[in-house]
Protein backbone atom coordinates (compact mmCIF):
# COMPACT_ATOMS: atom_id res chain seq x y z
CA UNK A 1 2.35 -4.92 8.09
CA UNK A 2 -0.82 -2.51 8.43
CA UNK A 3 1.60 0.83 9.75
CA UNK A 4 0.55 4.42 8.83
CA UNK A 5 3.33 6.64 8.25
CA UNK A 6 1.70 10.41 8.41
CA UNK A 7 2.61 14.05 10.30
CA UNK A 8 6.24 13.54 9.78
CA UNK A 9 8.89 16.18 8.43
CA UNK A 10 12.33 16.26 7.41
CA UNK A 11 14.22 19.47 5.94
CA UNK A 12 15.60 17.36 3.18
CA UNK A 13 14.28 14.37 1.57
CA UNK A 14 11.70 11.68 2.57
CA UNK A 15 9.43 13.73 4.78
CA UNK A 16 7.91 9.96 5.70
CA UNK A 17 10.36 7.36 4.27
CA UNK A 18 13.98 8.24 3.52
CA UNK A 19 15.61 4.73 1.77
CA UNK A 20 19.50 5.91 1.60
CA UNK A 21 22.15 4.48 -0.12
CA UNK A 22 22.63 0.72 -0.69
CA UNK A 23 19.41 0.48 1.25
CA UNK A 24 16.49 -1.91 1.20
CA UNK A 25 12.92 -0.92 1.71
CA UNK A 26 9.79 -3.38 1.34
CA UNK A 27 6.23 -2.28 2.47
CA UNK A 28 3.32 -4.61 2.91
CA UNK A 29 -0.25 -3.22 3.54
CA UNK A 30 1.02 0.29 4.61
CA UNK A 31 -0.14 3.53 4.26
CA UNK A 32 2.16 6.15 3.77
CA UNK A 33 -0.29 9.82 4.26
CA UNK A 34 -1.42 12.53 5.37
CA UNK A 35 1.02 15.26 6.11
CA UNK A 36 3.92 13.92 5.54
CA UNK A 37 6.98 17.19 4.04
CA UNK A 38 9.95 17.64 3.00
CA UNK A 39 12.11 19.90 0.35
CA UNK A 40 11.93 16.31 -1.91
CA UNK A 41 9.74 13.00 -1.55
CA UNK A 42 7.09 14.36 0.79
CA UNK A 43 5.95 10.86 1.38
CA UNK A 44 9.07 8.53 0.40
CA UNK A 45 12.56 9.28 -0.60
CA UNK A 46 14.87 6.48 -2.50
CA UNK A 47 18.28 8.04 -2.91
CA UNK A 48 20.85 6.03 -4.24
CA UNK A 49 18.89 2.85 -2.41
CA UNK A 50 19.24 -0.90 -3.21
CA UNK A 51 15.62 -1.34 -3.69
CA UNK A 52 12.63 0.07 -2.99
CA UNK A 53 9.22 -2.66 -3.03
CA UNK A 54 6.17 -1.45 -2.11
CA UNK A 55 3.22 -3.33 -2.09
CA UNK A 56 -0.50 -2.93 -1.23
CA UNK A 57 0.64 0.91 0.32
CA UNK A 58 -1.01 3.64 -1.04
CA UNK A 59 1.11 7.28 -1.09
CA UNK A 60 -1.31 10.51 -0.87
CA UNK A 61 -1.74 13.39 0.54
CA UNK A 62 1.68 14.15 1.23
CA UNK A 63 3.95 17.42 0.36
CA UNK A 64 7.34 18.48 -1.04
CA UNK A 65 8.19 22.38 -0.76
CA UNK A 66 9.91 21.84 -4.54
CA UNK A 67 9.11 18.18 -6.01
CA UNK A 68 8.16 15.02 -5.83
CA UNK A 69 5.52 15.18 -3.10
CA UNK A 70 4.47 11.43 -3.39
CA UNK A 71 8.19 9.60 -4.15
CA UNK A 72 11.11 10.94 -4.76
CA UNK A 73 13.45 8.29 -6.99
CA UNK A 74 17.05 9.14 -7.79
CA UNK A 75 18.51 5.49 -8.96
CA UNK A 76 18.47 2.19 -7.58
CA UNK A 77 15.39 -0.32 -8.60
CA UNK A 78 11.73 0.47 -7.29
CA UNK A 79 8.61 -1.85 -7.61
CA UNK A 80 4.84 -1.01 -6.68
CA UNK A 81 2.40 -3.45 -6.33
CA UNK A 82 -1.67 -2.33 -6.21
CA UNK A 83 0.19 1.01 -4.80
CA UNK A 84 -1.53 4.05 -5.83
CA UNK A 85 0.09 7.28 -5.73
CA UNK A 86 -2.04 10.10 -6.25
CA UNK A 87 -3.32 13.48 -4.45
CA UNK A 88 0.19 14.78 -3.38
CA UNK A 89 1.53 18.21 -3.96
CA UNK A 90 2.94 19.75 -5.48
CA UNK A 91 3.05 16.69 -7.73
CA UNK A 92 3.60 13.31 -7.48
CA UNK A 93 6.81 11.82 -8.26
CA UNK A 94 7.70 14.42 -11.00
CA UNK A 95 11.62 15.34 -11.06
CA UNK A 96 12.39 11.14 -10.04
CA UNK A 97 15.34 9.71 -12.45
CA UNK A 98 14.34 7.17 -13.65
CA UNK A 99 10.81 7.71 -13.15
CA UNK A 100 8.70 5.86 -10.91
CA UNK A 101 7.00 3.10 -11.80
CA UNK A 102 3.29 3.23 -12.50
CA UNK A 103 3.02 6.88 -11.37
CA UNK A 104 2.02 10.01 -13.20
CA UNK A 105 2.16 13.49 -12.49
């Protein structure tokens, strides 16, 4: 849907996305950067969500003041499509259960 999600904060999780419980969540052509914070899931949070789909919407350069700067997954099912994740910090999706898919570090 071509929307930038950047500059946003939240003291919790999902700094730019938070996806709560028995949520849905589907991106299209999004870009979810620059500046985004929070404690957890600078950029996106999916906590005890439905689903999470995102597709064609790169996460970077987003930051979490303990983990999970890029996404932040605790349960529910998540699917990226040609969505990169890369250049957050601390790291990118590290301390998600079950991981995320097709992201590393």
């Amino acid at each position: 849907m071509d929307s930038t999600v950047s500059g946003n904060t939240a003291a919790g999780r999902g700094g730019g996305i938070h996806n709560g419980s028995r949520g849905t969540l589907t991106t299209t052509s999004s870009f979810v950067n620059g500046g985004n914070t929070a404690a957890r899931g600078g950029g996106i949070a999916a906590v005890d969500a439905t689903a999470t789909t995102l597709t064609s919407t790169p996460v970077s350069a987003n930051k979490a003041l303990l983990t999970a700067g890029g996404i932040y997954r605790r349960n529910g099912t998540m699917t990226l499509t040609t969505s990169p994740v890369g250049g957050n910090a601390p790291n990118n999706c590290v301390g998600s259960s079950p991981a995320v898919p097709s992201c590393v570090g």
